[in-house]
N, C-alpha and C. Protein backbone atom coordinates (compact mmCIF):
# COMPACT_ATOMS: atom_id res chain seq x y z
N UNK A 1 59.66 25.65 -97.49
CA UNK A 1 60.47 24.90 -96.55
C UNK A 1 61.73 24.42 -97.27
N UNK A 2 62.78 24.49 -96.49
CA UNK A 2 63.99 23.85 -97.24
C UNK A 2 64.36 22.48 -97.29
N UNK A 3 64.72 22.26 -97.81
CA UNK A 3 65.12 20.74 -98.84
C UNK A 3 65.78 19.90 -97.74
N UNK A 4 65.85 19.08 -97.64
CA UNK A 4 65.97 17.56 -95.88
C UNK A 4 67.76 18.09 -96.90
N UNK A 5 67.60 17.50 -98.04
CA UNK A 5 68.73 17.14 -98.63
C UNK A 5 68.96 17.42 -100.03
N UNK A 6 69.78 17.11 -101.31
CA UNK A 6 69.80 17.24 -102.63
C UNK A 6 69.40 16.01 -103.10
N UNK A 7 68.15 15.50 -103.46
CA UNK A 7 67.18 14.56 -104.08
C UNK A 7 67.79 14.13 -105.30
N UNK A 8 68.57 15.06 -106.07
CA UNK A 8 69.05 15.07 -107.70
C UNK A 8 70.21 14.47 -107.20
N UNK A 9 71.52 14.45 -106.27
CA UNK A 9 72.59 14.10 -105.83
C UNK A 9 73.05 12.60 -106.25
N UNK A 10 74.51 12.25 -106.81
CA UNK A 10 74.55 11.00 -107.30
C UNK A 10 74.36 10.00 -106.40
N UNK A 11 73.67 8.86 -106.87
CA UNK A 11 74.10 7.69 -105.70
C UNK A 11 75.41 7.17 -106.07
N UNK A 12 75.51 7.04 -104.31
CA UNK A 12 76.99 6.03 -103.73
C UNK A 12 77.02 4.82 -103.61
N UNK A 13 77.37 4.16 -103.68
CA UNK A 13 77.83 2.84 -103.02
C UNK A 13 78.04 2.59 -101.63
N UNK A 14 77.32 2.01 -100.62
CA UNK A 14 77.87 2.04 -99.05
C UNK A 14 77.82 0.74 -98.94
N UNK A 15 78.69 0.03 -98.13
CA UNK A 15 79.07 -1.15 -97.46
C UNK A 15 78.21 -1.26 -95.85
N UNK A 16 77.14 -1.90 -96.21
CA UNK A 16 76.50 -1.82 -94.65
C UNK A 16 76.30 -3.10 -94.51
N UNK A 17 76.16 -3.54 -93.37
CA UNK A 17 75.70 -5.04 -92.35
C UNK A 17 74.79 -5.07 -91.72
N UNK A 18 73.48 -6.09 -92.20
CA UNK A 18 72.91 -6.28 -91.39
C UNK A 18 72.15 -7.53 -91.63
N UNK A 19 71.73 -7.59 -90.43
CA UNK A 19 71.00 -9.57 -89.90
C UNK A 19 71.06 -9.98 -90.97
N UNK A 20 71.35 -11.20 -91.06
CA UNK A 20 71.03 -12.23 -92.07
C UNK A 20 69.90 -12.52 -92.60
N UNK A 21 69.10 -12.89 -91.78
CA UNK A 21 67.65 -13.85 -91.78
C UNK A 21 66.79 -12.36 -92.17
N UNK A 22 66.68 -11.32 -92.12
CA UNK A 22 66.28 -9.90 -92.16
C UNK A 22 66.48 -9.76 -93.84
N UNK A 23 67.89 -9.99 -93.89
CA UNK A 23 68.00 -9.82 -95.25
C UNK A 23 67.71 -10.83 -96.16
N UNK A 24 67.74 -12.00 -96.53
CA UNK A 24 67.09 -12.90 -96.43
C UNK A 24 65.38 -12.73 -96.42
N UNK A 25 64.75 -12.64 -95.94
CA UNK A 25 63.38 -12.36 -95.88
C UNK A 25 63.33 -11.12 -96.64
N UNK A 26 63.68 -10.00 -96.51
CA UNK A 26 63.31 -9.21 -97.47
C UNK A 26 63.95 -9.29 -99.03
N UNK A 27 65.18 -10.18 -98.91
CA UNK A 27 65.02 -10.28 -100.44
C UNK A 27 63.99 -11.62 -100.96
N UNK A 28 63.19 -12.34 -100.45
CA UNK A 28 62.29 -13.24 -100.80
C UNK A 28 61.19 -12.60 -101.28
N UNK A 29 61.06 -11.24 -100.84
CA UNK A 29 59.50 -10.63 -100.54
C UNK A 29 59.86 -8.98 -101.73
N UNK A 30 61.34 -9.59 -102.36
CA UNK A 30 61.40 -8.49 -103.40
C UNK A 30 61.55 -6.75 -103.08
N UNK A 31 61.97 -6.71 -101.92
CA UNK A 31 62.24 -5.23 -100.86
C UNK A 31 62.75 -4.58 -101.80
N UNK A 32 62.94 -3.43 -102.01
CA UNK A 32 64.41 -2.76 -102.91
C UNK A 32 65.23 -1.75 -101.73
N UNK A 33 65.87 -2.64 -101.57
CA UNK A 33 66.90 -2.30 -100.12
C UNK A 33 67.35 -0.97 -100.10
N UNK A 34 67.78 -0.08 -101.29
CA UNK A 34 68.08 1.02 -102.07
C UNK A 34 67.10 1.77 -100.87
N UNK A 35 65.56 1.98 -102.11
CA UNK A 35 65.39 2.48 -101.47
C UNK A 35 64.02 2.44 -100.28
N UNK A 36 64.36 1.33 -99.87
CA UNK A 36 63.58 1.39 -98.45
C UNK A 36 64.91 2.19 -97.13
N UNK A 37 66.16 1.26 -97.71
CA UNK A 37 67.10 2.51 -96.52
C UNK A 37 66.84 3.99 -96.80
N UNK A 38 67.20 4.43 -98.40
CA UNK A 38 66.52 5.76 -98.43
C UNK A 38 65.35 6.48 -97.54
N UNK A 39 64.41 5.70 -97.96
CA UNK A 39 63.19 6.36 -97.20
C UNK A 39 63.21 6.49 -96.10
N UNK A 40 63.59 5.37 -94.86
CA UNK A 40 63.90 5.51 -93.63
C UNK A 40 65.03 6.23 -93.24
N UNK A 41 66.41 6.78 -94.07
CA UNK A 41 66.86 7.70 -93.77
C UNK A 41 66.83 8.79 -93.69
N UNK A 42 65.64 9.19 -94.76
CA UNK A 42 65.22 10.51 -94.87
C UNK A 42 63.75 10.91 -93.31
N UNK A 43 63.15 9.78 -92.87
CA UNK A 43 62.23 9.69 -92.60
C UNK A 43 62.99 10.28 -90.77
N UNK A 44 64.59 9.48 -90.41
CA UNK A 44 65.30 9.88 -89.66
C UNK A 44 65.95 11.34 -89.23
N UNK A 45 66.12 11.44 -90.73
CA UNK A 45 67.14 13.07 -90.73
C UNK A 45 65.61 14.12 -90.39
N UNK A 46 64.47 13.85 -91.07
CA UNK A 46 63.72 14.53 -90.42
C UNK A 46 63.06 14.51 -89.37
N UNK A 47 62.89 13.86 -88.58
CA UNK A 47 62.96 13.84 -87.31
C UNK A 47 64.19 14.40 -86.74
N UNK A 48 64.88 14.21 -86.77
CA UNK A 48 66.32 14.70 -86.30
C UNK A 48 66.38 16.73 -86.51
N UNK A 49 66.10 16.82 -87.44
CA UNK A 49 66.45 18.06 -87.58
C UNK A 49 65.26 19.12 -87.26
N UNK A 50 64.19 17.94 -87.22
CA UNK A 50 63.02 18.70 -86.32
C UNK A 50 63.11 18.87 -84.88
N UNK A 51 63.72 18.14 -84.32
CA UNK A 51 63.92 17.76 -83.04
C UNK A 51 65.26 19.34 -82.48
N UNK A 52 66.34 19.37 -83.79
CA UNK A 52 67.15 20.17 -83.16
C UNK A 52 66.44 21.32 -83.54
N UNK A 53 65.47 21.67 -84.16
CA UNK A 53 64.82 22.99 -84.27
C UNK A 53 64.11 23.30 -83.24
N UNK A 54 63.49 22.26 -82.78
CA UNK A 54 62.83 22.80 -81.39
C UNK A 54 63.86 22.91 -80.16
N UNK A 55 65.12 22.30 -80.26
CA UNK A 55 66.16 22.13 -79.12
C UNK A 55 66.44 23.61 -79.40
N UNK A 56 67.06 24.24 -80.48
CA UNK A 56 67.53 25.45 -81.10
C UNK A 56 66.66 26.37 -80.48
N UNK A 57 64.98 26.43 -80.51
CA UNK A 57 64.39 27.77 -80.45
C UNK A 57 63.57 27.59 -79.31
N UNK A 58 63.88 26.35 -78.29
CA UNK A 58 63.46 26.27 -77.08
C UNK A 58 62.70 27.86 -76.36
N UNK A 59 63.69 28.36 -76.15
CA UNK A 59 63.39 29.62 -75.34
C UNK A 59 62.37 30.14 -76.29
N UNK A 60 62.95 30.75 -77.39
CA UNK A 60 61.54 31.87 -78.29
C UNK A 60 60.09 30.65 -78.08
N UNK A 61 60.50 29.30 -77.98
CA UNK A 61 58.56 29.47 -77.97
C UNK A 61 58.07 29.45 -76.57
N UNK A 62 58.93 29.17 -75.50
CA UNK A 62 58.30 29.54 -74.43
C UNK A 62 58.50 30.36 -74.32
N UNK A 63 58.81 31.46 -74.55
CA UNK A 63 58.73 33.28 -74.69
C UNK A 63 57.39 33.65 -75.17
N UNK A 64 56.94 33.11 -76.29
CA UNK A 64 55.80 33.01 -77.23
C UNK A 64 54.80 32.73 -76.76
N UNK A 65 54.66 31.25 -75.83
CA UNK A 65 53.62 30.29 -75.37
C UNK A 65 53.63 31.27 -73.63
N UNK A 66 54.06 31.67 -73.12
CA UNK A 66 54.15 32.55 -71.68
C UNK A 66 53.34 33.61 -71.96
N UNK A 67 53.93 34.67 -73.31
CA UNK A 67 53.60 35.56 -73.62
C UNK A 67 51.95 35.47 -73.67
N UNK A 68 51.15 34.52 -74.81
CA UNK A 68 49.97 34.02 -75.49
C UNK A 68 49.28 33.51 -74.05
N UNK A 69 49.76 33.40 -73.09
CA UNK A 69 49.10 32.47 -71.63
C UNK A 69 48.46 33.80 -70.71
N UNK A 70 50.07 34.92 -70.81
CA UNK A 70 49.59 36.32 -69.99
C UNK A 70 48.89 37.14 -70.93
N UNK A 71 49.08 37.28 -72.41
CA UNK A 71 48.04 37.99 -72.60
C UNK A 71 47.10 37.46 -74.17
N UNK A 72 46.84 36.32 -74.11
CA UNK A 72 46.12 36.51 -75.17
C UNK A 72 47.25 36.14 -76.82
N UNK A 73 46.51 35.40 -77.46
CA UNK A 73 46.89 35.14 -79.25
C UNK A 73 46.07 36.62 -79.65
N UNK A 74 46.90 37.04 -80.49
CA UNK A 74 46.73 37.96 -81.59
C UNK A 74 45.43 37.99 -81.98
N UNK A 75 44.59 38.68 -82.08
CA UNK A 75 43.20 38.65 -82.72
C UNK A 75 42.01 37.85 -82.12
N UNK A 76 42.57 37.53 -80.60
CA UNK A 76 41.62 36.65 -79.85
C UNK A 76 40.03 37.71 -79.68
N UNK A 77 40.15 38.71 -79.84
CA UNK A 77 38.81 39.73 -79.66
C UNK A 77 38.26 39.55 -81.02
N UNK A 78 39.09 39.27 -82.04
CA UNK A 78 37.84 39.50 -83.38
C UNK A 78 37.54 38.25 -83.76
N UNK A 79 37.61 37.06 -83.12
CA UNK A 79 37.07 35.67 -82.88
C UNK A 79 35.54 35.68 -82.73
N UNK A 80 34.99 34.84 -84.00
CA UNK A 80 33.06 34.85 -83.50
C UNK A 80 33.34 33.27 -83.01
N UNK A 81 34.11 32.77 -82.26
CA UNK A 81 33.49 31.13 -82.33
C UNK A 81 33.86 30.91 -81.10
């Protein structure tokens, strides 16, 4: 499977905003803001790019899933179960 992103890639610096009292509480509780945004951004982009893969190949799987409905998955006869 291919890579969400480049993992080795330098970190940046970004200027972001958010809640006070949010931030605040998680720096009491020792968060590492780094990378908890990391994780939830990666946790986003994949969803996201799963989402446009199925938007992308819409048709081939209901081509696939129509096909498998009128006649049968591949090897459904040499099935013992």
């Amino acid at each position: 499977m291919a890579e969400l992103y480049d993992e080795g890639a330098p970190k940046k610096a970004a200027n972001l905003s958010i809640n006070s009292d949010l931030l605040r509480k998680t720096r009491e509780l020792n968060i590492n803001l780094s990378a908890t945004l990391e994780r939830a951004l990666r946790e986003e982009l994949s969803k996201r790019e799963a989402d446009q893969w199925a938007d992308k190949n819409r048709t081939a799987i209901k081509s696939y899933n129509d096909f498998v409905e009128q006649h049968g998955c591949f090897g459904d006869e040499f099935r013992e179960y």
